[in-house]
Every structure is written in C-alpha cells, then in structure tokens.
PDB file of N, CA and C in Angstrom:
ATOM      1  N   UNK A   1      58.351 -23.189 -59.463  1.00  0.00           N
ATOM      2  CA  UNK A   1      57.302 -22.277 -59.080  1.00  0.00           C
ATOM      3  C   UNK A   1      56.232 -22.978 -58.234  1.00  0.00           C
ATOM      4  N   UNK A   2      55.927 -24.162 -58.685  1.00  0.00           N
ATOM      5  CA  UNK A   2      55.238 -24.643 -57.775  1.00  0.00           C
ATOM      6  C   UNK A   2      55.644 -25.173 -56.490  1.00  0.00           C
ATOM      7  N   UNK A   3      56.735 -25.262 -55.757  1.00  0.00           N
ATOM      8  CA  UNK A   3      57.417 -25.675 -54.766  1.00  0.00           C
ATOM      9  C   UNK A   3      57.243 -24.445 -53.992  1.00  0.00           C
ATOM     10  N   UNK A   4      57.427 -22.978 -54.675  1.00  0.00           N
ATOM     11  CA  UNK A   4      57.306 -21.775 -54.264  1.00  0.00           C
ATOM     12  C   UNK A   4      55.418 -21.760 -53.249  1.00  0.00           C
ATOM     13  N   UNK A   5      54.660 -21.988 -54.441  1.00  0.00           N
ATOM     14  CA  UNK A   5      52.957 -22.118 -53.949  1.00  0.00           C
ATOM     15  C   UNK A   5      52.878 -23.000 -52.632  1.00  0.00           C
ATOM     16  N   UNK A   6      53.343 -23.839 -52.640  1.00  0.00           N
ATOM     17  CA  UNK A   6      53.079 -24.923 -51.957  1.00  0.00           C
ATOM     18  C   UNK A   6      53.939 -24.431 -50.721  1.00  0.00           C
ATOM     19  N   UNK A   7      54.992 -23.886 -50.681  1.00  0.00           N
ATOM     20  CA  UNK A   7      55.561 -23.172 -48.915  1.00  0.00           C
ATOM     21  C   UNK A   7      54.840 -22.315 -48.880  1.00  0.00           C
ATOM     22  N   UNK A   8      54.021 -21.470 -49.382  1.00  0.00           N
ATOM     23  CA  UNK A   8      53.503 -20.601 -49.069  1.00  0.00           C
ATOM     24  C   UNK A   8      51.906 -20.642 -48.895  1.00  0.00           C
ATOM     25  N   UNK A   9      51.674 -21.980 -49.040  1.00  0.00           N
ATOM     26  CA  UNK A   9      50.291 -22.399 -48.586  1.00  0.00           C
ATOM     27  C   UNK A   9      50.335 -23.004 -47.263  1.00  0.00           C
ATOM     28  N   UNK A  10      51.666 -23.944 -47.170  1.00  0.00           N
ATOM     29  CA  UNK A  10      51.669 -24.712 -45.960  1.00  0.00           C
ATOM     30  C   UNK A  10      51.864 -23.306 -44.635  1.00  0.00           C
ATOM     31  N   UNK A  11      52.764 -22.204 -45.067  1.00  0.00           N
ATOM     32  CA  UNK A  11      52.700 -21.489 -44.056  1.00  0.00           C
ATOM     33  C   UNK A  11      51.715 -20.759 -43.841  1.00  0.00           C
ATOM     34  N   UNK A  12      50.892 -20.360 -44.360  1.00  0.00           N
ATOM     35  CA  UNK A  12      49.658 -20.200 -44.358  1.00  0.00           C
ATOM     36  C   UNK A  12      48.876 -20.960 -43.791  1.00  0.00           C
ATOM     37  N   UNK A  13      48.682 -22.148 -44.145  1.00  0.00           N
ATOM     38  CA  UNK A  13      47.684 -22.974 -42.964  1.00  0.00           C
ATOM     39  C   UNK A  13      48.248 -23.059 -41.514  1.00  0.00           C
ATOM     40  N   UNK A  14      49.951 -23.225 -41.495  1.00  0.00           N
ATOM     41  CA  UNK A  14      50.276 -23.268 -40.325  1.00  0.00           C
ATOM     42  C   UNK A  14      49.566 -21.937 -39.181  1.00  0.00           C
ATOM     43  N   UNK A  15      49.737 -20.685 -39.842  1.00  0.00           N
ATOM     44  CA  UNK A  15      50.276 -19.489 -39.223  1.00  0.00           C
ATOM     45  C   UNK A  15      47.852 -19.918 -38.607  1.00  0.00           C
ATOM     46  N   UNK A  16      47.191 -20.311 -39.260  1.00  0.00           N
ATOM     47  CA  UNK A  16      45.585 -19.854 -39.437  1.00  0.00           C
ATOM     48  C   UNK A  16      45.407 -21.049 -38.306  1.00  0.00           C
ATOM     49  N   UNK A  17      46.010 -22.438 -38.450  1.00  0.00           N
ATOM     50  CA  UNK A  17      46.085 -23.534 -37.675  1.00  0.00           C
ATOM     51  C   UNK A  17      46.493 -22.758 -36.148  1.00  0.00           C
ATOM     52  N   UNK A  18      47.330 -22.121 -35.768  1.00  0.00           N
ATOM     53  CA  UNK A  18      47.778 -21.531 -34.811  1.00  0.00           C
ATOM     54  C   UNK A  18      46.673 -20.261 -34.280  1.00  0.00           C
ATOM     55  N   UNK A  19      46.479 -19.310 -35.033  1.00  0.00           N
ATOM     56  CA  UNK A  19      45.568 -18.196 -34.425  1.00  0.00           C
ATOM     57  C   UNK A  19      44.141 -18.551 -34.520  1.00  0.00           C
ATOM     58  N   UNK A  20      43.587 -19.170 -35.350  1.00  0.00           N
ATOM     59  CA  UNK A  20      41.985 -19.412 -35.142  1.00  0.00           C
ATOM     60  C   UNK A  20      41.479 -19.900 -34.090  1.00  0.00           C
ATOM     61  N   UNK A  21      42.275 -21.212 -33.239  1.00  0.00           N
ATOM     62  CA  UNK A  21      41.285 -21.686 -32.223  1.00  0.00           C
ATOM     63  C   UNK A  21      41.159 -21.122 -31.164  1.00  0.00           C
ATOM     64  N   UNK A  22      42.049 -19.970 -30.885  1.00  0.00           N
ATOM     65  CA  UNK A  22      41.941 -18.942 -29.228  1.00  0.00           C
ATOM     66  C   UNK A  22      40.952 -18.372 -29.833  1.00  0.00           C
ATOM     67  N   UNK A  23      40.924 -17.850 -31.020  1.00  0.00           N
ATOM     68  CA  UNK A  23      39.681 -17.074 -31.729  1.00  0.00           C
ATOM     69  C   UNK A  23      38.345 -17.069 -31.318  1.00  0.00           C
ATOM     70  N   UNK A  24      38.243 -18.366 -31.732  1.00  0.00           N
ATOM     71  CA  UNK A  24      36.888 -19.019 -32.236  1.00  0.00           C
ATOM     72  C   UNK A  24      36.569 -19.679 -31.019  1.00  0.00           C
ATOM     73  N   UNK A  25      36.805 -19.648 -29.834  1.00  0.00           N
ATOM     74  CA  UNK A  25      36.628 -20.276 -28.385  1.00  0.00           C
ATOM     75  C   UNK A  25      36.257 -19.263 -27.356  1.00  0.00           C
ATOM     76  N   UNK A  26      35.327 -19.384 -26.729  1.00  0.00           N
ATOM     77  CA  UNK A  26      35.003 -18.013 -25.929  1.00  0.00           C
ATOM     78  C   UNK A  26      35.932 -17.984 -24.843  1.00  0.00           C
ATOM     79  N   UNK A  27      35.989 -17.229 -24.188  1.00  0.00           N
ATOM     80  CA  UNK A  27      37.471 -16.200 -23.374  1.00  0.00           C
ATOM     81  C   UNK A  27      36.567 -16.886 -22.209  1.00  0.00           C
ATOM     82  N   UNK A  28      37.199 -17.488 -21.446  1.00  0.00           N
ATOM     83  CA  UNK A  28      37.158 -17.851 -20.160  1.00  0.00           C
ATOM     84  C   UNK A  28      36.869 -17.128 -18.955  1.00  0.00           C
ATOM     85  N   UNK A  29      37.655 -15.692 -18.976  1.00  0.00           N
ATOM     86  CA  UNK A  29      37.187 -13.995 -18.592  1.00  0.00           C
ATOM     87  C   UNK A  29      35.933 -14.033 -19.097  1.00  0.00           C
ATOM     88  N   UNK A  30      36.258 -13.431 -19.960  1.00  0.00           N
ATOM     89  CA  UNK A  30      34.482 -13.202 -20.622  1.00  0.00           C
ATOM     90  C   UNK A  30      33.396 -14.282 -19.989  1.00  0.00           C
ATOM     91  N   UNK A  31      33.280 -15.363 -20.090  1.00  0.00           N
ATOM     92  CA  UNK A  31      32.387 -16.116 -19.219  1.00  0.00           C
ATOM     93  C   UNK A  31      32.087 -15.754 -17.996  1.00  0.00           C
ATOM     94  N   UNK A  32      33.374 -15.314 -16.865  1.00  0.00           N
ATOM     95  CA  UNK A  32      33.331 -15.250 -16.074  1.00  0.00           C
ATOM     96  C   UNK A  32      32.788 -13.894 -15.677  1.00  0.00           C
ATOM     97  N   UNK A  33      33.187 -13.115 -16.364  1.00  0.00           N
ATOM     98  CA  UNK A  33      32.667 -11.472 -16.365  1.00  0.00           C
ATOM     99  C   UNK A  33      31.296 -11.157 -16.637  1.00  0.00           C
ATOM    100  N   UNK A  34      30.786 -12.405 -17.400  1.00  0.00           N
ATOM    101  CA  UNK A  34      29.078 -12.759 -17.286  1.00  0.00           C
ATOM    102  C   UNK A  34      28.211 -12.912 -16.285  1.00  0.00           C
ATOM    103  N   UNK A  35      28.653 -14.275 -15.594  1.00  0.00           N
ATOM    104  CA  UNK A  35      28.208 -14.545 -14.379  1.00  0.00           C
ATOM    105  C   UNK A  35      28.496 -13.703 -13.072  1.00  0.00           C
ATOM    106  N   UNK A  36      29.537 -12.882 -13.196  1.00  0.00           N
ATOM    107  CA  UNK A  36      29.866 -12.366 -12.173  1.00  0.00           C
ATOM    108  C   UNK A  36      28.966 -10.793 -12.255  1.00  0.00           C
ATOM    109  N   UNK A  37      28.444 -10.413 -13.750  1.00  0.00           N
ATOM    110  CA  UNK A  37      27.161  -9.389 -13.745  1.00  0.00           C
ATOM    111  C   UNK A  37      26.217  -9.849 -13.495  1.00  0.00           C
ATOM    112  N   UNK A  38      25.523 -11.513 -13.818  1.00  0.00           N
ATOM    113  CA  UNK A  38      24.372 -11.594 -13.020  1.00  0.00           C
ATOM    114  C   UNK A  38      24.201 -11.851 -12.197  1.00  0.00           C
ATOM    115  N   UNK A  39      25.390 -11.943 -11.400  1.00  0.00           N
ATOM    116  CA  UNK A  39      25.309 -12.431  -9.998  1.00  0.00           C
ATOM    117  C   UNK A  39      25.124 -10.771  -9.350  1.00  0.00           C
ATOM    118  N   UNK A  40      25.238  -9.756  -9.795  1.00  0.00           N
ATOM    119  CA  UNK A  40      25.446  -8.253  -8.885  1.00  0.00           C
ATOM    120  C   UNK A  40      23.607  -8.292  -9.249  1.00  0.00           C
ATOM    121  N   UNK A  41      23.767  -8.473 -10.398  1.00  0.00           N
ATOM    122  CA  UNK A  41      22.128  -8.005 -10.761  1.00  0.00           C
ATOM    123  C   UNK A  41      21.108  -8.790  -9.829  1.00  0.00           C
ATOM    124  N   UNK A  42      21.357 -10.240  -9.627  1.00  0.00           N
ATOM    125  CA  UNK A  42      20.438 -10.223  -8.405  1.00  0.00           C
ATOM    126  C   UNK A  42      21.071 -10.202  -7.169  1.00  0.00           C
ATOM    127  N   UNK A  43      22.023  -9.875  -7.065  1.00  0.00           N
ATOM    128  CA  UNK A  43      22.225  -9.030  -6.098  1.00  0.00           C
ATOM    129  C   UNK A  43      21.290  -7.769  -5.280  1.00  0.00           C
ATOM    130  N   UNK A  44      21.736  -7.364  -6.452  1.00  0.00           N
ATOM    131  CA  UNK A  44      20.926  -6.199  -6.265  1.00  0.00           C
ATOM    132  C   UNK A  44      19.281  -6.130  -6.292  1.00  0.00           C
ATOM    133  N   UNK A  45      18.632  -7.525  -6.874  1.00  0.00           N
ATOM    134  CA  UNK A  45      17.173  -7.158  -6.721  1.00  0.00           C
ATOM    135  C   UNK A  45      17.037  -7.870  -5.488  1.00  0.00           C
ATOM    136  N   UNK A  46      17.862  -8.619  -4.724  1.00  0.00           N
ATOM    137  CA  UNK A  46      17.595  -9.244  -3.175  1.00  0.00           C
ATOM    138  C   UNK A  46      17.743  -8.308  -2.529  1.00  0.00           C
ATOM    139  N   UNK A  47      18.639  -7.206  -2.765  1.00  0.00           N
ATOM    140  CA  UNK A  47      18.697  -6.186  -1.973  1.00  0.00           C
ATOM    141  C   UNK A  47      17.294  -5.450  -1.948  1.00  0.00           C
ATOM    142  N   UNK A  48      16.987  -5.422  -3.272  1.00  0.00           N
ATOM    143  CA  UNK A  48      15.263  -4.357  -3.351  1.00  0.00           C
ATOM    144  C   UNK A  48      14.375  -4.983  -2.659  1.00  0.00           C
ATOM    145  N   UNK A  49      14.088  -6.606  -2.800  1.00  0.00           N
ATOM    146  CA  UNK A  49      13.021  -6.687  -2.099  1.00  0.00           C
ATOM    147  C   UNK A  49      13.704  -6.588  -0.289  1.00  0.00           C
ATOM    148  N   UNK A  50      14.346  -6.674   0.024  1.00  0.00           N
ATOM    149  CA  UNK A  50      14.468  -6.248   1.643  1.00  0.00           C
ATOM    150  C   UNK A  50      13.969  -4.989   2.030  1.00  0.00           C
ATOM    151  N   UNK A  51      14.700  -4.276   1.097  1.00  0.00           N
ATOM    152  CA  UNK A  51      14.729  -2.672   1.588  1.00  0.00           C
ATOM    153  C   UNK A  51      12.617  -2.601   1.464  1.00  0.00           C
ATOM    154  N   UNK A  52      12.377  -3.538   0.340  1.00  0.00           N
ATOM    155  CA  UNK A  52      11.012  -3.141   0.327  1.00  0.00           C
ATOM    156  C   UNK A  52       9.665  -3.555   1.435  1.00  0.00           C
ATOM    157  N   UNK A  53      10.576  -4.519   2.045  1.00  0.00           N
ATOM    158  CA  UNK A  53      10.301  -5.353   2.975  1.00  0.00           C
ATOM    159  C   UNK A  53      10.205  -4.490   4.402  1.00  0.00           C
ATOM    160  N   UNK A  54      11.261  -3.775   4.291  1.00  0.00           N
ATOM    161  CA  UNK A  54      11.781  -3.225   5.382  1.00  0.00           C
ATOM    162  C   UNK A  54      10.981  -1.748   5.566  1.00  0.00           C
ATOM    163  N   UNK A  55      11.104  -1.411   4.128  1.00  0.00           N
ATOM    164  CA  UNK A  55       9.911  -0.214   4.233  1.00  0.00           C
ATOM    165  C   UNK A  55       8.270  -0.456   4.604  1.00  0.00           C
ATOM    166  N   UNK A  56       8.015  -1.750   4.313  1.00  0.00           N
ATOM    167  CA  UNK A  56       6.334  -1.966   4.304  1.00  0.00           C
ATOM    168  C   UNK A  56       5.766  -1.973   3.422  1.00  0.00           C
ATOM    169  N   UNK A  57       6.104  -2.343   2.072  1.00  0.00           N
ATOM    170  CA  UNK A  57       5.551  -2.210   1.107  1.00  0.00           C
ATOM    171  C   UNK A  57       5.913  -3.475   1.020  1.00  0.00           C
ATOM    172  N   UNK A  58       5.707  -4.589   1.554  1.00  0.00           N
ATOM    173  CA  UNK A  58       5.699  -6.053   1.267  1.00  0.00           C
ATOM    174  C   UNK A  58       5.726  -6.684   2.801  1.00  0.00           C
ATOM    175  N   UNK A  59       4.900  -7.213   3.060  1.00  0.00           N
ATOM    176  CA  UNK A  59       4.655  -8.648   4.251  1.00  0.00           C
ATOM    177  C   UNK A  59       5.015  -9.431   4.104  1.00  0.00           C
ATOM    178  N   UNK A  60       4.941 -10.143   5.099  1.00  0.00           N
ATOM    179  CA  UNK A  60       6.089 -11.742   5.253  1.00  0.00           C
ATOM    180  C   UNK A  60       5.440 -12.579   3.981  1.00  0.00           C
ATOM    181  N   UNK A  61       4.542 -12.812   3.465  1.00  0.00           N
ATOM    182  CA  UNK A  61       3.842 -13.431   2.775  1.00  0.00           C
ATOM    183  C   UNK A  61       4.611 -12.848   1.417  1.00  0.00           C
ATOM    184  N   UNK A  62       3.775 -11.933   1.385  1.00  0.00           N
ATOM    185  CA  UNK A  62       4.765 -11.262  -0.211  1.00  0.00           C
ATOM    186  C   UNK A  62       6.156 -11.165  -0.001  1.00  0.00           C
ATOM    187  N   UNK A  63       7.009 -11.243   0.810  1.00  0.00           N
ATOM    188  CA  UNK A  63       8.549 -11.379   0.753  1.00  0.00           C
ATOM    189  C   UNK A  63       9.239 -12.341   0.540  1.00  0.00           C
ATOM    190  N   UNK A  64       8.389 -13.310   0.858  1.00  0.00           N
ATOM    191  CA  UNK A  64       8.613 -14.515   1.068  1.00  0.00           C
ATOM    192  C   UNK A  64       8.828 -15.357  -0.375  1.00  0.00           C
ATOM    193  N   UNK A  65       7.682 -14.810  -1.026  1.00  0.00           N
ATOM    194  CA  UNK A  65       6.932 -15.125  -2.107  1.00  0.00           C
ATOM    195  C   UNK A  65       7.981 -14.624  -3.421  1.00  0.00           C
ATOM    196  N   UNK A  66       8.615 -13.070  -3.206  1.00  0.00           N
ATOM    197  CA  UNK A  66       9.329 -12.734  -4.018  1.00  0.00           C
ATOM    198  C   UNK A  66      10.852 -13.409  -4.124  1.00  0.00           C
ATOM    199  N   UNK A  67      10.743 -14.060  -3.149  1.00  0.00           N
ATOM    200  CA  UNK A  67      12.394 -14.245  -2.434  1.00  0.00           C
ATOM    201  C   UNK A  67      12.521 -15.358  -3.379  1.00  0.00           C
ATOM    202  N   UNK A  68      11.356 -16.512  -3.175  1.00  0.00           N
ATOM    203  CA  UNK A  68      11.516 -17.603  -3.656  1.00  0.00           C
ATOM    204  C   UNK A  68      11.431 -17.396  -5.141  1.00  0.00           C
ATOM    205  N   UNK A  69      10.494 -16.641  -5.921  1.00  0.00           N
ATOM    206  CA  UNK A  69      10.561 -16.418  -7.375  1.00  0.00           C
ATOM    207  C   UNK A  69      12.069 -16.219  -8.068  1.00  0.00           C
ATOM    208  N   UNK A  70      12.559 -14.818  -6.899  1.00  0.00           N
ATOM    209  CA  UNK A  70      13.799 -14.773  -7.745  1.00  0.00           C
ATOM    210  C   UNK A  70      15.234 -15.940  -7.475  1.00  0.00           C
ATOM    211  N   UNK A  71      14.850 -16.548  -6.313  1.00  0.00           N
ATOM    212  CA  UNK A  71      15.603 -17.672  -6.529  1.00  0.00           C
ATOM    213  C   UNK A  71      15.855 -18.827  -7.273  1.00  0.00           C
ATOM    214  N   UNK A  72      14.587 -19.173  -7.724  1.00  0.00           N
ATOM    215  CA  UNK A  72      13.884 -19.783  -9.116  1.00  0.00           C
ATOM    216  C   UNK A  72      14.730 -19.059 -10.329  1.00  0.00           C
ATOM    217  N   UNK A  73      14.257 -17.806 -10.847  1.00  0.00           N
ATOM    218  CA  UNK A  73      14.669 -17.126 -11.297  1.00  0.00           C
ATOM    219  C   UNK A  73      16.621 -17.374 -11.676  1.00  0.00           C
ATOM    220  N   UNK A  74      16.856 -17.332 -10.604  1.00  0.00           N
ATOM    221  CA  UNK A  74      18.566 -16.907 -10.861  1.00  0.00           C
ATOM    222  C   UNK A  74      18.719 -18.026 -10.683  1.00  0.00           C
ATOM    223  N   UNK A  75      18.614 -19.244  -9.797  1.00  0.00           N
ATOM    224  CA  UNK A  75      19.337 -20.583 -10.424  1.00  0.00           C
ATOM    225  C   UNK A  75      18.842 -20.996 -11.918  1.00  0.00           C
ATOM    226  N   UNK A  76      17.540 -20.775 -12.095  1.00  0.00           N
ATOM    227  CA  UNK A  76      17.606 -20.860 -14.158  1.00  0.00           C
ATOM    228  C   UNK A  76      18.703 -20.528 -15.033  1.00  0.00           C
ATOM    229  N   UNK A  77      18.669 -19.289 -14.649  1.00  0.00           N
ATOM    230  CA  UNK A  77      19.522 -18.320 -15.389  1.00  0.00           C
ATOM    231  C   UNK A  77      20.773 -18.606 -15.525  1.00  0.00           C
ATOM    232  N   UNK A  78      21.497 -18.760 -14.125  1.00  0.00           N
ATOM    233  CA  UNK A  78      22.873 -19.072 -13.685  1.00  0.00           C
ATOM    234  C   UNK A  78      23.388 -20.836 -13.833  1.00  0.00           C
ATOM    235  N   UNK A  79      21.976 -21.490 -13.967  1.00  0.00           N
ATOM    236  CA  UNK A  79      22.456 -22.607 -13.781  1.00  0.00           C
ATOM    237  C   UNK A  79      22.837 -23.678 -13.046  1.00  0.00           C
ATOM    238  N   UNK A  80      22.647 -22.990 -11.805  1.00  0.00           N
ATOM    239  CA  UNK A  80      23.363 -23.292 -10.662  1.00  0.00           C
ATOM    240  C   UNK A  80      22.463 -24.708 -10.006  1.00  0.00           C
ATOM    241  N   UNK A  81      23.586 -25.752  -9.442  1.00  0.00           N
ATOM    242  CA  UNK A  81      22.475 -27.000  -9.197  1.00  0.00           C
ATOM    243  C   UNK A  81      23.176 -26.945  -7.880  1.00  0.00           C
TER     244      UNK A  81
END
C-alpha cells in the first residue's frame, strides 16, 4: 500500500512540476499587448496636442512644452532608454 502512495505522489509532483511554471510566468503576449496599449495611448495624446496646436488653442511655447512633458512621461512609463 505504501508503494501504491508513493506512485501516486511522485505522479503528482511530476504532472504540478510540468503545468505550474507556464502558469506562474507572465505570457510574453500579454506583456506585449501592454506596451503595445500604451504605446496607442500616447499615441493618441501626441495626436491631441497637434490637433490642439493646429486649432490654436496652444502656441509654439505651450506645444512645445506639452510635447516634451509627455515624452518624459512615456519613456517613464515604457521604460524606454
């Protein structure tokens, strides 16, 4: 009986040894599906300040000014060196 416990523990650790570490490791996609949303998101706010730029509701001074914040901004974020 105990020879019985003991295959049925070892396959057990085997089968947990095998599925836990894809588990417990973040998805490589998923990382990438991260960065690739904050990259649209400032995307998209470089796009706002132009258009805002472009409308007149910001001067070279203030465009300038925003441009560089959110560049600050998103290499923090992103990491990026």
């Amino acid at each position: 009986m105990l020879l019985f416990w003991i295959i049925i523990f070892a396959m057990v650790a085997g089968t947990l040894a095998m599925i836990l570490p894809p588990l417990l490791k973040p998805s490589e996609a998923l990382a990438k599906n991260k960065l690739e949303e904050k990259r649209a998101i400032y995307q998209q706010l470089f796009d706002e300040i132009r258009q805002d730029k472009a409308s007149g509701m910001l001067d070279d001074a203030q465009y300038e000014a925003a441009k560089i914040e959110l560049e600050r901004r998103m290499l923090d974020e992103l990491d990026i060196k």
